[in-house]
PDB file of N, CA and C in Angstrom:
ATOM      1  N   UNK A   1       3.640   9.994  -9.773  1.00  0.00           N
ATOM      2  CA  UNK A   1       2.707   9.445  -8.803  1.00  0.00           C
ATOM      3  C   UNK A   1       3.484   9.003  -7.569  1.00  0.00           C
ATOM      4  N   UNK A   2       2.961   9.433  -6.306  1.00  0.00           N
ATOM      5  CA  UNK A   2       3.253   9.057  -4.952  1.00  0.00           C
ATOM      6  C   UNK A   2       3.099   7.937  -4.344  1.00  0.00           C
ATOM      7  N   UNK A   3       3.943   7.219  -3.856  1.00  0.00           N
ATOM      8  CA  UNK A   3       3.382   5.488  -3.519  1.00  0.00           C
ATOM      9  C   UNK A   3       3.113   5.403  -1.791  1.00  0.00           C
ATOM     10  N   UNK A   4       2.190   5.337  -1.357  1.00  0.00           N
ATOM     11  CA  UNK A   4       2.136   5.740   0.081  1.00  0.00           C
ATOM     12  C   UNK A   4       1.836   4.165   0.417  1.00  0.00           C
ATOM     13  N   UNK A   5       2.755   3.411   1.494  1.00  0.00           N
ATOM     14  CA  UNK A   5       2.277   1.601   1.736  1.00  0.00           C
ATOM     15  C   UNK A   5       1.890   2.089   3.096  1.00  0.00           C
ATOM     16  N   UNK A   6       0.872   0.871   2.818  1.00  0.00           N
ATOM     17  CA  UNK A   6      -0.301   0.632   3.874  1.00  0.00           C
ATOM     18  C   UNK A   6      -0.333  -0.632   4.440  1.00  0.00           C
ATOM     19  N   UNK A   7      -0.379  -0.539   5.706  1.00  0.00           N
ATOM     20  CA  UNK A   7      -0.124  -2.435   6.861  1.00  0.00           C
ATOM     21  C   UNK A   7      -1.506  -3.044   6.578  1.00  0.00           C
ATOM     22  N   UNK A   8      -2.931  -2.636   6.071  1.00  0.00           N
ATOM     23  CA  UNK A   8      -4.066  -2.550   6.055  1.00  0.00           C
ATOM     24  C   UNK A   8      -4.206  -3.139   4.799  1.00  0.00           C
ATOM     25  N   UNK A   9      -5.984  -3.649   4.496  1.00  0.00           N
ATOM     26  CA  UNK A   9      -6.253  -3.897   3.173  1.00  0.00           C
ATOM     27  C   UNK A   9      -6.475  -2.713   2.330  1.00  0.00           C
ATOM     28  N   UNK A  10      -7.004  -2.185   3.094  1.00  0.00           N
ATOM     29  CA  UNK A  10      -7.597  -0.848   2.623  1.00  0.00           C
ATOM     30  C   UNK A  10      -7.256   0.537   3.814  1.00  0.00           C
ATOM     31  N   UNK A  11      -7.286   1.702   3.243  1.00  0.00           N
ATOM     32  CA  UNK A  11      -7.395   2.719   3.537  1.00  0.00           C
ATOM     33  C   UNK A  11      -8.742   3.465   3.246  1.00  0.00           C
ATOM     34  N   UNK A  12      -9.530   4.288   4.664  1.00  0.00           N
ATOM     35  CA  UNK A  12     -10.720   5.362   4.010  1.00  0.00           C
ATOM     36  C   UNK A  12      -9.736   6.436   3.699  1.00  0.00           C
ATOM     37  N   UNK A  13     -10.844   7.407   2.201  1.00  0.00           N
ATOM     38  CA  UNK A  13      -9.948   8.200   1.875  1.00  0.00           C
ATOM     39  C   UNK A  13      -9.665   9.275   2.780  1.00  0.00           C
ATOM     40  N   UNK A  14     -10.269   9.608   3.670  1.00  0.00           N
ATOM     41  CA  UNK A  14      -9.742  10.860   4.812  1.00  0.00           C
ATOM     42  C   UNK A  14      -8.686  10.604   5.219  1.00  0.00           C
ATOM     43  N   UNK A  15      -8.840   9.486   5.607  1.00  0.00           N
ATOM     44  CA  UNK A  15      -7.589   8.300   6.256  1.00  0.00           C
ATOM     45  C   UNK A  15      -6.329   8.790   5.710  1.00  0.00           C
ATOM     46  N   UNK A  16      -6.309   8.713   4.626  1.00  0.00           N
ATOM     47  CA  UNK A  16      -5.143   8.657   3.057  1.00  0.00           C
ATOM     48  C   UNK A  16      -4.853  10.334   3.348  1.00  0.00           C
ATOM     49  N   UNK A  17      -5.715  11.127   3.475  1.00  0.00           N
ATOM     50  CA  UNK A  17      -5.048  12.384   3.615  1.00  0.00           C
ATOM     51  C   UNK A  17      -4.516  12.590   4.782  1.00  0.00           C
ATOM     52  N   UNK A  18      -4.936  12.449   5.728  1.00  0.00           N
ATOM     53  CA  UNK A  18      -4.235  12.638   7.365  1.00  0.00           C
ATOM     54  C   UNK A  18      -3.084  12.156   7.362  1.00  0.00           C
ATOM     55  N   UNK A  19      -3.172  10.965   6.171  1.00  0.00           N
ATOM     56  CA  UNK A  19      -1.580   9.717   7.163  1.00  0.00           C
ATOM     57  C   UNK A  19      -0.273  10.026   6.255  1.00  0.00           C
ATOM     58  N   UNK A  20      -0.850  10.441   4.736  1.00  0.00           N
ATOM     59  CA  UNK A  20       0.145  11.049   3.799  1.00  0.00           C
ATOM     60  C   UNK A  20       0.424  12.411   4.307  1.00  0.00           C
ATOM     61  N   UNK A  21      -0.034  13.555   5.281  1.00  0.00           N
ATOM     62  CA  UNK A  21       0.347  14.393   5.972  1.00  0.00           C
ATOM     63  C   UNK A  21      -0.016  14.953   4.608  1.00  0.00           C
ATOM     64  N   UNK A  22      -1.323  15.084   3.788  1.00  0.00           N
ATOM     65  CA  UNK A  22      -1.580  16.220   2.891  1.00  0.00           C
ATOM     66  C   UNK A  22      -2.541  17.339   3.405  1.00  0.00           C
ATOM     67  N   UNK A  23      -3.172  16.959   4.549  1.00  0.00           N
ATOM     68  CA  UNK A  23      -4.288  17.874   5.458  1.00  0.00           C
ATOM     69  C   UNK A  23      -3.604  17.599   6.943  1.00  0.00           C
ATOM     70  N   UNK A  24      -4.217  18.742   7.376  1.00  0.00           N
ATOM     71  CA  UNK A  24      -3.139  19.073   8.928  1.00  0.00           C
ATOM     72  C   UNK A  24      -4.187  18.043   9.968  1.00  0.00           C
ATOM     73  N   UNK A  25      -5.500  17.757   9.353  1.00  0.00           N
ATOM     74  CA  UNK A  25      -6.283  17.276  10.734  1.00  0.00           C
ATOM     75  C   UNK A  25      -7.745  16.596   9.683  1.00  0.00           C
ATOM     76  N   UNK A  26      -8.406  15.780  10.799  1.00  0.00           N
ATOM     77  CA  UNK A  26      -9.529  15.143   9.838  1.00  0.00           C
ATOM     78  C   UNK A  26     -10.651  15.970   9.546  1.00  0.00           C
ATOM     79  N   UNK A  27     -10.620  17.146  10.232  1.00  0.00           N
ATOM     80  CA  UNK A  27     -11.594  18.058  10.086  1.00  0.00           C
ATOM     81  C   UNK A  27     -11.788  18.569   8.078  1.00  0.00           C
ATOM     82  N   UNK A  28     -10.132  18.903   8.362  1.00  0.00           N
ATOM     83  CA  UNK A  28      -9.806  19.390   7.300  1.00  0.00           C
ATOM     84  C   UNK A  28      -9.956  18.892   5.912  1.00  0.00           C
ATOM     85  N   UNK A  29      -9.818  16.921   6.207  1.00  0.00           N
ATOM     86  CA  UNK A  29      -9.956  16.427   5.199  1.00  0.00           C
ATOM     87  C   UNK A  29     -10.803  16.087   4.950  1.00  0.00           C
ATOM     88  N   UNK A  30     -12.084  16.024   5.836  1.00  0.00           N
ATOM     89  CA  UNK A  30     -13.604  15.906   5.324  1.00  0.00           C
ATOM     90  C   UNK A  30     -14.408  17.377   4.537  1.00  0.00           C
ATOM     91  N   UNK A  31     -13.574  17.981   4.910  1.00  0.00           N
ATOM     92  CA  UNK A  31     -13.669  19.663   4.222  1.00  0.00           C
ATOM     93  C   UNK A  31     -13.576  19.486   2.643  1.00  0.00           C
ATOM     94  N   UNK A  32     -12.263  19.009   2.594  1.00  0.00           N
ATOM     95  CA  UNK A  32     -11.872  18.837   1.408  1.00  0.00           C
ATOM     96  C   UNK A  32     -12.720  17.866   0.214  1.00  0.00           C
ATOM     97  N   UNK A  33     -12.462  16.336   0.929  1.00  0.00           N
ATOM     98  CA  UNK A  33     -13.305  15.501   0.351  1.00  0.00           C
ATOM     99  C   UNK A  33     -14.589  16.276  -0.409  1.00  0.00           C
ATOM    100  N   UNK A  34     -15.386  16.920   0.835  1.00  0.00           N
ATOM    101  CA  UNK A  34     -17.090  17.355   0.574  1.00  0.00           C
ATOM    102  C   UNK A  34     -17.126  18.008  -0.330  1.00  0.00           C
ATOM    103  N   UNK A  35     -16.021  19.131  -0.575  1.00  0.00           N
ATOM    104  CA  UNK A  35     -16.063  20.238  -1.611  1.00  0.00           C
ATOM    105  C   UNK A  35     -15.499  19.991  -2.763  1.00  0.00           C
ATOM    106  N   UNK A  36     -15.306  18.670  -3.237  1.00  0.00           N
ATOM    107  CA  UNK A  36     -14.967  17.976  -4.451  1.00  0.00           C
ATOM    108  C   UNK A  36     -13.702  18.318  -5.237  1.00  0.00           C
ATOM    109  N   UNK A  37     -12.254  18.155  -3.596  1.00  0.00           N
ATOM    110  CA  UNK A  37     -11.283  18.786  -4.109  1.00  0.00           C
ATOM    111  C   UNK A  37     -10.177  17.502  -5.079  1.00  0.00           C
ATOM    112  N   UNK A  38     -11.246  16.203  -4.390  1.00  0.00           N
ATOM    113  CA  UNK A  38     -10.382  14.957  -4.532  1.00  0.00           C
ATOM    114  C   UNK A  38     -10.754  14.037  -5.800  1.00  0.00           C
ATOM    115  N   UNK A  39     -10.144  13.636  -6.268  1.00  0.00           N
ATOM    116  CA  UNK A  39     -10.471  12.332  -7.507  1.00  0.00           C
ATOM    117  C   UNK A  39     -10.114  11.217  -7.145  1.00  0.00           C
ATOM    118  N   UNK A  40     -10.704  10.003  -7.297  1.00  0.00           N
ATOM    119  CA  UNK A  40     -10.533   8.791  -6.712  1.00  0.00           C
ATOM    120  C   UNK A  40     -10.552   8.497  -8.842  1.00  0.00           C
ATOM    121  N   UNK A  41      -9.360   7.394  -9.425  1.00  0.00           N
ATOM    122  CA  UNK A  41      -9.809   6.752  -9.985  1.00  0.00           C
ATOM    123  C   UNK A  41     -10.453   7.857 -11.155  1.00  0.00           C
ATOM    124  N   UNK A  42      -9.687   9.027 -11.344  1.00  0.00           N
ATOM    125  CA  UNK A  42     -10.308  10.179 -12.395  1.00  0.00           C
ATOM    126  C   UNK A  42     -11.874  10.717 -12.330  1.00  0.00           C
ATOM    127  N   UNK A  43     -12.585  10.346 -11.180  1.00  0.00           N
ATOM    128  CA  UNK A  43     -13.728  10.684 -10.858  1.00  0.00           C
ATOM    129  C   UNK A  43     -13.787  11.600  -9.391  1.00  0.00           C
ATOM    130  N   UNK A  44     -14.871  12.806  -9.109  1.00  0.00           N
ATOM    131  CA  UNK A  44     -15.003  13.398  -7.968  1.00  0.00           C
ATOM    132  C   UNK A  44     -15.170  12.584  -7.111  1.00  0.00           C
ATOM    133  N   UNK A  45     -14.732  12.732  -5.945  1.00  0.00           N
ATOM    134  CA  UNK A  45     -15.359  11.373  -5.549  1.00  0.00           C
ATOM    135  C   UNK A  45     -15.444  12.493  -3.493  1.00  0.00           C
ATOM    136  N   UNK A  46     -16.791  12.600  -3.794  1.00  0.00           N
ATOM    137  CA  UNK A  46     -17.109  12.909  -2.110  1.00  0.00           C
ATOM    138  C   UNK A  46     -17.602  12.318  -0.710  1.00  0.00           C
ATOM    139  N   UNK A  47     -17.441  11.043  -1.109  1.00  0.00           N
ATOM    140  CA  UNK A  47     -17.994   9.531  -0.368  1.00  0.00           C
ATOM    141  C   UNK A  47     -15.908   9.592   0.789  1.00  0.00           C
ATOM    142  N   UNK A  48     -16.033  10.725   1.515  1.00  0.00           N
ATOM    143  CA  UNK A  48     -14.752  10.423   2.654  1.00  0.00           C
ATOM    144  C   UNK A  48     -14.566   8.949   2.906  1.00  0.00           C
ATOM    145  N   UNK A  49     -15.239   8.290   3.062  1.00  0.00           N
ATOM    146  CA  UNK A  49     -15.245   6.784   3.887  1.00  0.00           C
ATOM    147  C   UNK A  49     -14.793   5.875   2.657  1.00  0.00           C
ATOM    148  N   UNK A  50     -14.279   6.460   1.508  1.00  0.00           N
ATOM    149  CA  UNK A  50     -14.262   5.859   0.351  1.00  0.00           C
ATOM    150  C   UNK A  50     -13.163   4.732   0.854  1.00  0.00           C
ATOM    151  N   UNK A  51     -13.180   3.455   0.026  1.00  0.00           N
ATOM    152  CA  UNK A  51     -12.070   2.450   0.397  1.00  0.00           C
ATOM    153  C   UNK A  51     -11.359   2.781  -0.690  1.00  0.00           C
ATOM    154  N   UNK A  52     -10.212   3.059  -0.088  1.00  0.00           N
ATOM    155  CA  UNK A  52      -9.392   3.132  -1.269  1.00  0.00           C
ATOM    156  C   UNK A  52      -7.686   2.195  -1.151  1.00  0.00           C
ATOM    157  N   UNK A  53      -8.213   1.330  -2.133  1.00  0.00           N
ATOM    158  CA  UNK A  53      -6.642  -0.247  -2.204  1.00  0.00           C
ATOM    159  C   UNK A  53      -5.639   0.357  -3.231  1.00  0.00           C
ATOM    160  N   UNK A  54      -4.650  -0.459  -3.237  1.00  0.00           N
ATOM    161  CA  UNK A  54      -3.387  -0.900  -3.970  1.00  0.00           C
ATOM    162  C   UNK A  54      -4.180  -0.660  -5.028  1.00  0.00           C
ATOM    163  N   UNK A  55      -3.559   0.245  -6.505  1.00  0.00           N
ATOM    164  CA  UNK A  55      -3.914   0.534  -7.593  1.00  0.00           C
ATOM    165  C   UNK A  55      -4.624   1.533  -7.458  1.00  0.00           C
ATOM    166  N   UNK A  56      -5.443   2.305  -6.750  1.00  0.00           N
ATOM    167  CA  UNK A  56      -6.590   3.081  -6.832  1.00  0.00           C
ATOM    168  C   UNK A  56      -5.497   4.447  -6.836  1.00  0.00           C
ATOM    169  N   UNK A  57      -6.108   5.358  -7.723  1.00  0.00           N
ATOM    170  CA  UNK A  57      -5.136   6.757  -8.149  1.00  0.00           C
ATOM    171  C   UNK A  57      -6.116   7.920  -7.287  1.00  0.00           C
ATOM    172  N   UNK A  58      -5.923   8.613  -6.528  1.00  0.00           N
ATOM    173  CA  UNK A  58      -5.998   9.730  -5.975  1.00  0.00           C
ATOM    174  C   UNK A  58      -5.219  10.616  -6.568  1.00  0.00           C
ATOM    175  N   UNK A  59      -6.132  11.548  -6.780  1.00  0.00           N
ATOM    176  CA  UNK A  59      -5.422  13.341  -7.269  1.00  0.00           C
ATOM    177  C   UNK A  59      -6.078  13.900  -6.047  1.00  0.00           C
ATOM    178  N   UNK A  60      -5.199  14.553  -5.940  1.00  0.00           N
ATOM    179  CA  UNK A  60      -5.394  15.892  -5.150  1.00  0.00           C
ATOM    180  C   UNK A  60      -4.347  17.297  -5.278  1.00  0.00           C
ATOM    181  N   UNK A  61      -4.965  18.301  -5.131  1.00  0.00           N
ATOM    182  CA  UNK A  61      -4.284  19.402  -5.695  1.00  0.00           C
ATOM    183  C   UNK A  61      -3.206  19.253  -6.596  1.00  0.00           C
ATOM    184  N   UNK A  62      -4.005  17.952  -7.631  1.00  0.00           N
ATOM    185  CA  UNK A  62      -2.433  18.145  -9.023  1.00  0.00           C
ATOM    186  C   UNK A  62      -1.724  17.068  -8.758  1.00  0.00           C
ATOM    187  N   UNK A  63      -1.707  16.765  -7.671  1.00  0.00           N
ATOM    188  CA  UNK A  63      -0.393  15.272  -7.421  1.00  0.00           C
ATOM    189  C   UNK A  63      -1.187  14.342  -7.603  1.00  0.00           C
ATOM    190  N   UNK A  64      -0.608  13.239  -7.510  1.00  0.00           N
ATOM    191  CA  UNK A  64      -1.339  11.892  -7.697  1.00  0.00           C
ATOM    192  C   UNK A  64      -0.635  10.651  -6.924  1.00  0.00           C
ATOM    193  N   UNK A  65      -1.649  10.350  -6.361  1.00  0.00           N
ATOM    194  CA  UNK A  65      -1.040   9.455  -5.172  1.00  0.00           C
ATOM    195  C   UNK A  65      -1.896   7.570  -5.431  1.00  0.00           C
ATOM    196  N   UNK A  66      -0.995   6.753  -4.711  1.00  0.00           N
ATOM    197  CA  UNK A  66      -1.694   5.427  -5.127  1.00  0.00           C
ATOM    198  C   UNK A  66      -0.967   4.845  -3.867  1.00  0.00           C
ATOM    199  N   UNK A  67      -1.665   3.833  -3.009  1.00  0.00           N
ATOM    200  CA  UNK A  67      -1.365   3.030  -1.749  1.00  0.00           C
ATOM    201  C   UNK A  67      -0.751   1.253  -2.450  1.00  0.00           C
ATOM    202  N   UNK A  68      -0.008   1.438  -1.452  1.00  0.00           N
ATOM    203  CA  UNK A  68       0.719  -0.223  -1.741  1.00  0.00           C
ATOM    204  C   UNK A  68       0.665  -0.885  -0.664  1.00  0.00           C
ATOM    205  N   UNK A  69       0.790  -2.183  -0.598  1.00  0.00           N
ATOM    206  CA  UNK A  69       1.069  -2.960   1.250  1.00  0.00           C
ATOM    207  C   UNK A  69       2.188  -2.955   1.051  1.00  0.00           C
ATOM    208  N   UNK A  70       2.361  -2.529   2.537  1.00  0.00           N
ATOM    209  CA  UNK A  70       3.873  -1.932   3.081  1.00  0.00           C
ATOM    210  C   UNK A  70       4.664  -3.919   3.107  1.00  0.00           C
ATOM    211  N   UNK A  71       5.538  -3.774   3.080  1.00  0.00           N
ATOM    212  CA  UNK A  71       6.308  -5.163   3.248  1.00  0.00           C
ATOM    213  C   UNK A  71       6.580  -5.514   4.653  1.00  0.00           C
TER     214      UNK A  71
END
């Protein structure tokens, strides 16, 4: 699992793909989101605007990623 820290409480999940540089643009990652490429938390999850905190597990294509506050 990937630890990506965040200055924020939260991250939206489009957000999380643009800033981890896993989609080239937000177009792309609302693409993705919609077509139920993402798991929030072992569930589909197509809600882009999703909040996603410290602990919350994102899969995407196989990896698995989770946000921390940056220090």
């Amino acid at each position: 699992m990937k630890t990506i820290p965040i200055h924020t409480e939260f991250i939206k999940l489009q957000d999380l793909l643009k800033f981890a540089n896993l989609v080239e643009s937000g177009g792309q990652a609302k693409e993705c989101v919609q077509a139920g490429e993402v798991s929030v938390n072992g569930e589909v999850c197509l809600m882009r605007g999703k909040k996603i905190r410290p602990g919350d597990d994102v899969c995407f294509r196989g990896e698995h990623y989770t946000v921390s506050y940056a220090d």
